[in-house]
PDB file of N, CA and C in Angstrom:
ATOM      1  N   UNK A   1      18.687 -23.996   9.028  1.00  0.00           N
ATOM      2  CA  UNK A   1      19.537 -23.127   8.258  1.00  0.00           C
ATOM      3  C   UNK A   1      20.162 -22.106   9.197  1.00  0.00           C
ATOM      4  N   UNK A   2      21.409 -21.947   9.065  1.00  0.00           N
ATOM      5  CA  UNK A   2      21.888 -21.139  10.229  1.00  0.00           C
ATOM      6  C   UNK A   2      21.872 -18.962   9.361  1.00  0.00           C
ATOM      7  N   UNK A   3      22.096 -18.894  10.388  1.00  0.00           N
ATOM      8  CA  UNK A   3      21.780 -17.082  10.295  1.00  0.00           C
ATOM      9  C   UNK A   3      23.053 -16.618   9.071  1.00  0.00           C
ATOM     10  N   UNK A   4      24.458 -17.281   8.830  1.00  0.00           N
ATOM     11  CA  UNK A   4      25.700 -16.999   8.155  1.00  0.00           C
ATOM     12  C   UNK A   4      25.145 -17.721   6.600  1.00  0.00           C
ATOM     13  N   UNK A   5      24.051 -18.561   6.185  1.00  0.00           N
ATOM     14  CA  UNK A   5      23.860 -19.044   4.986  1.00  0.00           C
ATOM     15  C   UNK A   5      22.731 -18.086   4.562  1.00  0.00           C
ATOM     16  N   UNK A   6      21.907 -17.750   5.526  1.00  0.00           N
ATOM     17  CA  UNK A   6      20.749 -17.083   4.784  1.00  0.00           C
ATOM     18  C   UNK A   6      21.295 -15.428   4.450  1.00  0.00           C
ATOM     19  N   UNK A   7      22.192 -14.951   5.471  1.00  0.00           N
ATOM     20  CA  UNK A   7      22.452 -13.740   5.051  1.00  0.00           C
ATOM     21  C   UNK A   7      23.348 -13.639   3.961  1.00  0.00           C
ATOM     22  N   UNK A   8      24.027 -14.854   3.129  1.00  0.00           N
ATOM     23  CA  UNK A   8      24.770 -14.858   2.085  1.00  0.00           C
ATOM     24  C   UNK A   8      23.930 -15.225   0.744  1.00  0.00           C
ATOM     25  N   UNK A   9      22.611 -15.823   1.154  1.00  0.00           N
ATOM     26  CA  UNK A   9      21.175 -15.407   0.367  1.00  0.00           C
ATOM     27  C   UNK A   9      20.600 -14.824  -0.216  1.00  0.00           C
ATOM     28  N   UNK A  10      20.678 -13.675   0.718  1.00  0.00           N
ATOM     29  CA  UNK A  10      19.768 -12.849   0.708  1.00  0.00           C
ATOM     30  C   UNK A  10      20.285 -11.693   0.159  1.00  0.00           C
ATOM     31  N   UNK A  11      19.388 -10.899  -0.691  1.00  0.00           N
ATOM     32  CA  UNK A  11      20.112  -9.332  -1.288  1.00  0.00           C
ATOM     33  C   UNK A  11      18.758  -8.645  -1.445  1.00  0.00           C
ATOM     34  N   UNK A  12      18.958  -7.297  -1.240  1.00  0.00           N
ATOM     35  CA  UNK A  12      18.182  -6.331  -1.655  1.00  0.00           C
ATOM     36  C   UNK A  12      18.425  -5.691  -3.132  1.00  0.00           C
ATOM     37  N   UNK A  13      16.493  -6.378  -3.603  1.00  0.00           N
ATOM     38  CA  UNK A  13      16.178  -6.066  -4.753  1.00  0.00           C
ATOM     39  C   UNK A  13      16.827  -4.437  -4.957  1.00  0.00           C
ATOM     40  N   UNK A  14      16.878  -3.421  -4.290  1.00  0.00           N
ATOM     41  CA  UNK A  14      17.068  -1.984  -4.773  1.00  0.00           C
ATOM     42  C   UNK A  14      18.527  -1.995  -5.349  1.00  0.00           C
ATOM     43  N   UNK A  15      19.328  -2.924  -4.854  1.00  0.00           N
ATOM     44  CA  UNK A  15      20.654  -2.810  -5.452  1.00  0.00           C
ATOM     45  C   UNK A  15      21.070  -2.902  -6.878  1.00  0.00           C
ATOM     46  N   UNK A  16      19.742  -3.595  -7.269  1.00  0.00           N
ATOM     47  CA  UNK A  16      20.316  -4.176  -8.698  1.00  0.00           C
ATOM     48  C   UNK A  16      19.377  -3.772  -9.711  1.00  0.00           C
ATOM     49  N   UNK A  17      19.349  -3.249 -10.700  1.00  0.00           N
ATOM     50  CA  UNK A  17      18.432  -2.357 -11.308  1.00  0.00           C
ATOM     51  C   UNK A  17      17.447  -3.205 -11.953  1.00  0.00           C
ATOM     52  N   UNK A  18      16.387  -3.292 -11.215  1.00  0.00           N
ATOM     53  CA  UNK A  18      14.848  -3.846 -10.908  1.00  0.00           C
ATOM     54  C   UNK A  18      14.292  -2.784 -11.175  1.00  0.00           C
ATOM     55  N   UNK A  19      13.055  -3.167 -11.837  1.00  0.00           N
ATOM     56  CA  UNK A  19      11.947  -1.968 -11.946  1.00  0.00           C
ATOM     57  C   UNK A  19      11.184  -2.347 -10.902  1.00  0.00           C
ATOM     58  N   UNK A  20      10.234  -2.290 -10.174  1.00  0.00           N
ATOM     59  CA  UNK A  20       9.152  -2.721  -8.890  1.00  0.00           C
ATOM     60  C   UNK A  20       7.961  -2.109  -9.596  1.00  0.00           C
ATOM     61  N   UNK A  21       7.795  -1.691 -10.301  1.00  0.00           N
ATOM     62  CA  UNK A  21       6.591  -1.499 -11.634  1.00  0.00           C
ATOM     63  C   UNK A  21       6.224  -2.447 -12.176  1.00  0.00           C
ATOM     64  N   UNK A  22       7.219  -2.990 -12.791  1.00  0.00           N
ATOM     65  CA  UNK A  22       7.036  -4.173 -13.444  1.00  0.00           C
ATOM     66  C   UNK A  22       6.253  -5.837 -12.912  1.00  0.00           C
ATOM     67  N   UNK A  23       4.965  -5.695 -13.443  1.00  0.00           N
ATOM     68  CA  UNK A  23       4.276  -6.607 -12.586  1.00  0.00           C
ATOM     69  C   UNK A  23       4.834  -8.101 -12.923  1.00  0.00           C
ATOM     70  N   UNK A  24       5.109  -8.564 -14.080  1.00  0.00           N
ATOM     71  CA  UNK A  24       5.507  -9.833 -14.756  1.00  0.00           C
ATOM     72  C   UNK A  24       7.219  -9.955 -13.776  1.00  0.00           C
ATOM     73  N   UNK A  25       7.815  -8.933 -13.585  1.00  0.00           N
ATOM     74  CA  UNK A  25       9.353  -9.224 -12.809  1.00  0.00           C
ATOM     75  C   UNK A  25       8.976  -9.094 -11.561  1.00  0.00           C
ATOM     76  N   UNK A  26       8.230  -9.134 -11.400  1.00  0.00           N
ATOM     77  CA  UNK A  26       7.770  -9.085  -9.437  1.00  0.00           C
ATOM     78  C   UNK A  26       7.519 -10.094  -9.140  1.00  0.00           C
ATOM     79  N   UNK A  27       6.021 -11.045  -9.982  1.00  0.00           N
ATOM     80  CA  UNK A  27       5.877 -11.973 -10.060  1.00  0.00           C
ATOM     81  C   UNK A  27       7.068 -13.215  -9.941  1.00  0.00           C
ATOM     82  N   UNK A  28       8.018 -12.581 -10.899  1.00  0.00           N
ATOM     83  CA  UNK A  28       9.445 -13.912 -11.208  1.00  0.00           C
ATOM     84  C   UNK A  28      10.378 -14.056 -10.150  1.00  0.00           C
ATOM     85  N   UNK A  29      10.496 -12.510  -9.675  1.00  0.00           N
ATOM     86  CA  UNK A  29      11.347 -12.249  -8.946  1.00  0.00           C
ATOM     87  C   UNK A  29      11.028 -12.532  -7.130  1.00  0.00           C
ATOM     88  N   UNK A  30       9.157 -13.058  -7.078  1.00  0.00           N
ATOM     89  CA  UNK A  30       9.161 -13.352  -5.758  1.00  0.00           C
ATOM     90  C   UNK A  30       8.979 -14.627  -5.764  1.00  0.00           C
ATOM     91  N   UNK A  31       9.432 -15.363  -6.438  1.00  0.00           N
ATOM     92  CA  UNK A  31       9.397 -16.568  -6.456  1.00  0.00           C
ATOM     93  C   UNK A  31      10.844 -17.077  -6.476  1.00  0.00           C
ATOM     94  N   UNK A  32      11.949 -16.494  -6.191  1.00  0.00           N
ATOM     95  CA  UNK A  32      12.911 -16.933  -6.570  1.00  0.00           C
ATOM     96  C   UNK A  32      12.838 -17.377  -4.778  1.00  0.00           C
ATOM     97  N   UNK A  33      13.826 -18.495  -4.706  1.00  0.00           N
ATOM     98  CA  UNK A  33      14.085 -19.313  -3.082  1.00  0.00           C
ATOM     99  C   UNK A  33      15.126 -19.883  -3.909  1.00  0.00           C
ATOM    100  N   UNK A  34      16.067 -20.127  -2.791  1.00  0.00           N
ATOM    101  CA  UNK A  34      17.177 -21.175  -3.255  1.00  0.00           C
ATOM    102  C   UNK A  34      18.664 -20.206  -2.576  1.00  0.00           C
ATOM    103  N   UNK A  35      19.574 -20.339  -3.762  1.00  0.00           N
ATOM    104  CA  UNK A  35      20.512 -19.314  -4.040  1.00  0.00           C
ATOM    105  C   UNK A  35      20.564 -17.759  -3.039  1.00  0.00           C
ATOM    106  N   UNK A  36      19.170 -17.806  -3.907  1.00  0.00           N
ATOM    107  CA  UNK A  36      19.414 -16.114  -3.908  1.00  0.00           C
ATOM    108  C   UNK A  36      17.818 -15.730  -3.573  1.00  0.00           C
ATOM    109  N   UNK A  37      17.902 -14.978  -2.607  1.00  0.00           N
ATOM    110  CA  UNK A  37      16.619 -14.343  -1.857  1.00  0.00           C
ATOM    111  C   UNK A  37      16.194 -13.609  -1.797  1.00  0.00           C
ATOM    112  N   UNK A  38      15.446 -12.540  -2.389  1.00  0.00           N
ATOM    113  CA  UNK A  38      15.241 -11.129  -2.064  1.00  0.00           C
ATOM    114  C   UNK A  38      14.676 -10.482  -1.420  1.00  0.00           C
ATOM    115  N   UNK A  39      14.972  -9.294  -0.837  1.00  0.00           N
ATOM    116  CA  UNK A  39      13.903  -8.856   0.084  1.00  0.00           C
ATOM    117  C   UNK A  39      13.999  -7.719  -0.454  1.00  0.00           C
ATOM    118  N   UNK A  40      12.959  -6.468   0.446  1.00  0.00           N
ATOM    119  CA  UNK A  40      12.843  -4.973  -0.042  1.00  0.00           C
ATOM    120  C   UNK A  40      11.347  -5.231  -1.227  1.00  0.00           C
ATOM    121  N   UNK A  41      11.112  -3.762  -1.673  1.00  0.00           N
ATOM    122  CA  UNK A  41       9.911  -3.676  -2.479  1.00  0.00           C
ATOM    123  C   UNK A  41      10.222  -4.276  -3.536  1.00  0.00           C
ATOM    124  N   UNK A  42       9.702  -5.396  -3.992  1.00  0.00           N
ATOM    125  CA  UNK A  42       9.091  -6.264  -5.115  1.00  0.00           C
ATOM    126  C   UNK A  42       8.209  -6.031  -5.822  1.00  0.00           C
ATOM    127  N   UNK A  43       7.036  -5.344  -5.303  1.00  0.00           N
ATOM    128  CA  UNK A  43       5.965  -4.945  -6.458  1.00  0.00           C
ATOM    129  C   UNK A  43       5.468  -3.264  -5.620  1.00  0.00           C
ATOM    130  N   UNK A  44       5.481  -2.596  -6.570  1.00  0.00           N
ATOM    131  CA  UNK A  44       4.695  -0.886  -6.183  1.00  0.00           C
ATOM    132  C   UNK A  44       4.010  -0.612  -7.374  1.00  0.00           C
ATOM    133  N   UNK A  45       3.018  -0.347  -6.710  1.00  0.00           N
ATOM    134  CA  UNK A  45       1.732   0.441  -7.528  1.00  0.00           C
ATOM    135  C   UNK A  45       0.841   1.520  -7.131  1.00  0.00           C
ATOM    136  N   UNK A  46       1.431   2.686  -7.892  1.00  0.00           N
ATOM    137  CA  UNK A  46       0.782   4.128  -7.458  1.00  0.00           C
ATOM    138  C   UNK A  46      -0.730   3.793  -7.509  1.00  0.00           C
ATOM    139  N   UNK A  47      -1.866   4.164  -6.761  1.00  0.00           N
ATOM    140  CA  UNK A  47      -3.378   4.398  -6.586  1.00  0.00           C
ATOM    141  C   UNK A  47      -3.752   5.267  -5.791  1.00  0.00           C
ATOM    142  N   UNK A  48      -4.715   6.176  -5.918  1.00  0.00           N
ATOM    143  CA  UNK A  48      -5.704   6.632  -4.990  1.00  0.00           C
ATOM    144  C   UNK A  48      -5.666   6.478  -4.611  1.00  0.00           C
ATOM    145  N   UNK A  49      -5.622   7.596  -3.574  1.00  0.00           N
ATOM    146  CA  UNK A  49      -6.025   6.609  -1.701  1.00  0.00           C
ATOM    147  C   UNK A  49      -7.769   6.956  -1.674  1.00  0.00           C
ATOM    148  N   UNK A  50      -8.132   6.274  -1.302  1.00  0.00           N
ATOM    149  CA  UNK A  50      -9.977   5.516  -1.004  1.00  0.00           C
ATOM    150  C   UNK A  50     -10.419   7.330  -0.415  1.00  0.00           C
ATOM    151  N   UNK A  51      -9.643   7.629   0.855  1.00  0.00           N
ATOM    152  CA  UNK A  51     -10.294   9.203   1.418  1.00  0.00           C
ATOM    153  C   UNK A  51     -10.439  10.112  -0.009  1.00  0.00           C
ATOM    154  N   UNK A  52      -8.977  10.657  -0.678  1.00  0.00           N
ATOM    155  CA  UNK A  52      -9.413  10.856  -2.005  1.00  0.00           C
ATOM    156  C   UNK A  52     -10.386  11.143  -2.882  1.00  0.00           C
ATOM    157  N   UNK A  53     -11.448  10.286  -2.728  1.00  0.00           N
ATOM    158  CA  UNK A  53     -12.486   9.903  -3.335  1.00  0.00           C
ATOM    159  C   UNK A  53     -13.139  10.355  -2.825  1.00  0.00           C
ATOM    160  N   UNK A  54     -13.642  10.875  -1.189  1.00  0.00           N
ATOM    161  CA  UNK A  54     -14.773  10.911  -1.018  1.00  0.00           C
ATOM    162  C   UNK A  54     -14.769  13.033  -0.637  1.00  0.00           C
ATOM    163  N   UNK A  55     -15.606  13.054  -1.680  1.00  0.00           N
ATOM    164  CA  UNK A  55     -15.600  14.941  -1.125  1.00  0.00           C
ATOM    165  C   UNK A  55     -15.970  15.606   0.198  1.00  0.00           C
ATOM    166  N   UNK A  56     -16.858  14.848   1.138  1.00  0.00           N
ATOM    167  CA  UNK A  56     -16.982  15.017   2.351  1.00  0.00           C
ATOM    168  C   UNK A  56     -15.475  15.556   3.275  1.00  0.00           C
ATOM    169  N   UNK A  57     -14.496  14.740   2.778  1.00  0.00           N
ATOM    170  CA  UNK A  57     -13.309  14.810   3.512  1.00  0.00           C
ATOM    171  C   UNK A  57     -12.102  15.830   2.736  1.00  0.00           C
ATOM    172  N   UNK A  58     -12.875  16.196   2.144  1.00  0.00           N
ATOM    173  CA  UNK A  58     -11.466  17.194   0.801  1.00  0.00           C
ATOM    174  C   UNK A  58     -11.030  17.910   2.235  1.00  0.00           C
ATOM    175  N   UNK A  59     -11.878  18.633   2.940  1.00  0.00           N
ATOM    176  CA  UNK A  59     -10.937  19.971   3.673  1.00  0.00           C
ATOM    177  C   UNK A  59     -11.103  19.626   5.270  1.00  0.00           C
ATOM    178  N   UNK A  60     -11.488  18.624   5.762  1.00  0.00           N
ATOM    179  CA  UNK A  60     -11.565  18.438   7.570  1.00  0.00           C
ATOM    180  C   UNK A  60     -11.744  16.844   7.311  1.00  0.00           C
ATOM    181  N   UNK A  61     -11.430  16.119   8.109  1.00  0.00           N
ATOM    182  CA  UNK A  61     -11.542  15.066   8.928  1.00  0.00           C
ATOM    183  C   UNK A  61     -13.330  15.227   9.241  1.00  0.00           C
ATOM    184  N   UNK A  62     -13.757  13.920   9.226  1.00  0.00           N
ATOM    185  CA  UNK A  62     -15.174  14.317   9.526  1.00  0.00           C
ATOM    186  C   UNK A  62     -15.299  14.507  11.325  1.00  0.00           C
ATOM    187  N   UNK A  63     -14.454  13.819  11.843  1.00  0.00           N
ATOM    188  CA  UNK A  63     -14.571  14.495  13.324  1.00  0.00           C
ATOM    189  C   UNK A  63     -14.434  15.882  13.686  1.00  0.00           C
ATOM    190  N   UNK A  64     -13.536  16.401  13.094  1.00  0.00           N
ATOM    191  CA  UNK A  64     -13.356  17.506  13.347  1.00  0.00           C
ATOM    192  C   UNK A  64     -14.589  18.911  12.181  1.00  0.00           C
ATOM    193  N   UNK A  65     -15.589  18.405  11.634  1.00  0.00           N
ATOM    194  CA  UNK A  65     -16.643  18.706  10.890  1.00  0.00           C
ATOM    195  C   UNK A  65     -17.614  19.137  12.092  1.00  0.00           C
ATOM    196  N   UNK A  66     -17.779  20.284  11.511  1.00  0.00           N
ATOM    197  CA  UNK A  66     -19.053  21.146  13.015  1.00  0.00           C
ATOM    198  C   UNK A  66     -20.510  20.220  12.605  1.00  0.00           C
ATOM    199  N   UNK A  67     -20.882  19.914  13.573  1.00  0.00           N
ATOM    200  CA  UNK A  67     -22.552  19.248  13.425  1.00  0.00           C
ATOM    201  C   UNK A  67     -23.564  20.332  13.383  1.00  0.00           C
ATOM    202  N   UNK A  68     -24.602  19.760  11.911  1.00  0.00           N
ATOM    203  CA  UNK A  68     -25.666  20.568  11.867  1.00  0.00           C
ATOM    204  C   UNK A  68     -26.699  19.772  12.653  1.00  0.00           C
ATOM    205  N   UNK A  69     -27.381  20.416  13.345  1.00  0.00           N
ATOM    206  CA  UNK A  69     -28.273  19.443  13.525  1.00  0.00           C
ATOM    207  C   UNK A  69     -29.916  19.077  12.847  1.00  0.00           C
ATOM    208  N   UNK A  70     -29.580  20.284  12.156  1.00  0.00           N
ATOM    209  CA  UNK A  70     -30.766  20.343  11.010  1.00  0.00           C
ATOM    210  C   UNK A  70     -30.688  19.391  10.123  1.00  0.00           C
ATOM    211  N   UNK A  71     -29.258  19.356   9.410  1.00  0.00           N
ATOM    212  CA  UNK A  71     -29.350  18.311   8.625  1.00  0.00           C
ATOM    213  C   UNK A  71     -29.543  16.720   9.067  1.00  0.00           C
ATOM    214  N   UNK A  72     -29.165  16.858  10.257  1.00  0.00           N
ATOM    215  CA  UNK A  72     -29.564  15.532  10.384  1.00  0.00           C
ATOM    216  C   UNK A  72     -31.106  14.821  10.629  1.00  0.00           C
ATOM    217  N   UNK A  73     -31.595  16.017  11.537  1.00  0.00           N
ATOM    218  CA  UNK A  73     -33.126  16.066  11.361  1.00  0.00           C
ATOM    219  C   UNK A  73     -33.781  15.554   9.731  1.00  0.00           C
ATOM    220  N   UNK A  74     -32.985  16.105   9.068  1.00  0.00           N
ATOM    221  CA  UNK A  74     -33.481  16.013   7.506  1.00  0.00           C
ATOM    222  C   UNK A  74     -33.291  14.987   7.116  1.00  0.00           C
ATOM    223  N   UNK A  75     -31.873  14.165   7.664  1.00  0.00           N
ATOM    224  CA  UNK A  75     -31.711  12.479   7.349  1.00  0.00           C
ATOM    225  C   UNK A  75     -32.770  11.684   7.910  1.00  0.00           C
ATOM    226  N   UNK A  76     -32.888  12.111   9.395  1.00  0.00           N
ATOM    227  CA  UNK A  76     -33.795  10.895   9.969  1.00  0.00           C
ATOM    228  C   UNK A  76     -35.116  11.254   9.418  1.00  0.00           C
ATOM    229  N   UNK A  77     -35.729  12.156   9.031  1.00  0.00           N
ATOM    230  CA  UNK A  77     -36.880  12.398   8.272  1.00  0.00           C
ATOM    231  C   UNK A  77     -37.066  11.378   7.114  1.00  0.00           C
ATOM    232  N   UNK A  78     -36.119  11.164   6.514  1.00  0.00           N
ATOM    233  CA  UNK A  78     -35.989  10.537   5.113  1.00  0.00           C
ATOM    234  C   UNK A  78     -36.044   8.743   5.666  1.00  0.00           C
ATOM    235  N   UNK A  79     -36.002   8.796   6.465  1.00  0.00           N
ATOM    236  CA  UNK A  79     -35.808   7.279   6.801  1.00  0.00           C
ATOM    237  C   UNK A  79     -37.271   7.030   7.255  1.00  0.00           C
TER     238      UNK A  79
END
């Protein structure tokens, strides 16, 4: 396939009023080959990010977290 057929293919999904929410038109819409090709975001889904979650990290990076060394004494105790 030469480079002048695929770029007459191909279109970006943002041009054409697509939701990328929409999980059932993402699905349809990445399956399309042939004609017409799309590229650009096809499926987005807001989530949590995983750090988020963990309260250790709300206010420092754990590297940058001063070491107790008591507490850790207190971990390896427990083991």
């Amino acid at each position: 396939m030469s480079k002048n057929i695929i770029k007459q293919r191909v279109y970006k999904v943002e041009q054409e009023s697509y939701d990328p929410t929409n999980k059932a038109a993402a699905l349809k819409k990445a399956q399309e080959w042939g004609d017409k090709i799309p590229i650009g975001i096809i499926f987005k889904q807001e989530r949590p990010v995983y750090e988020d979650s963990l309260p250790q990290l709300k206010d420092l990076p754990l590297v940058k977290q001063p070491i107790n060394p008591k507490k850790i004494e207190a971990l390896l105790g427990e083991l």
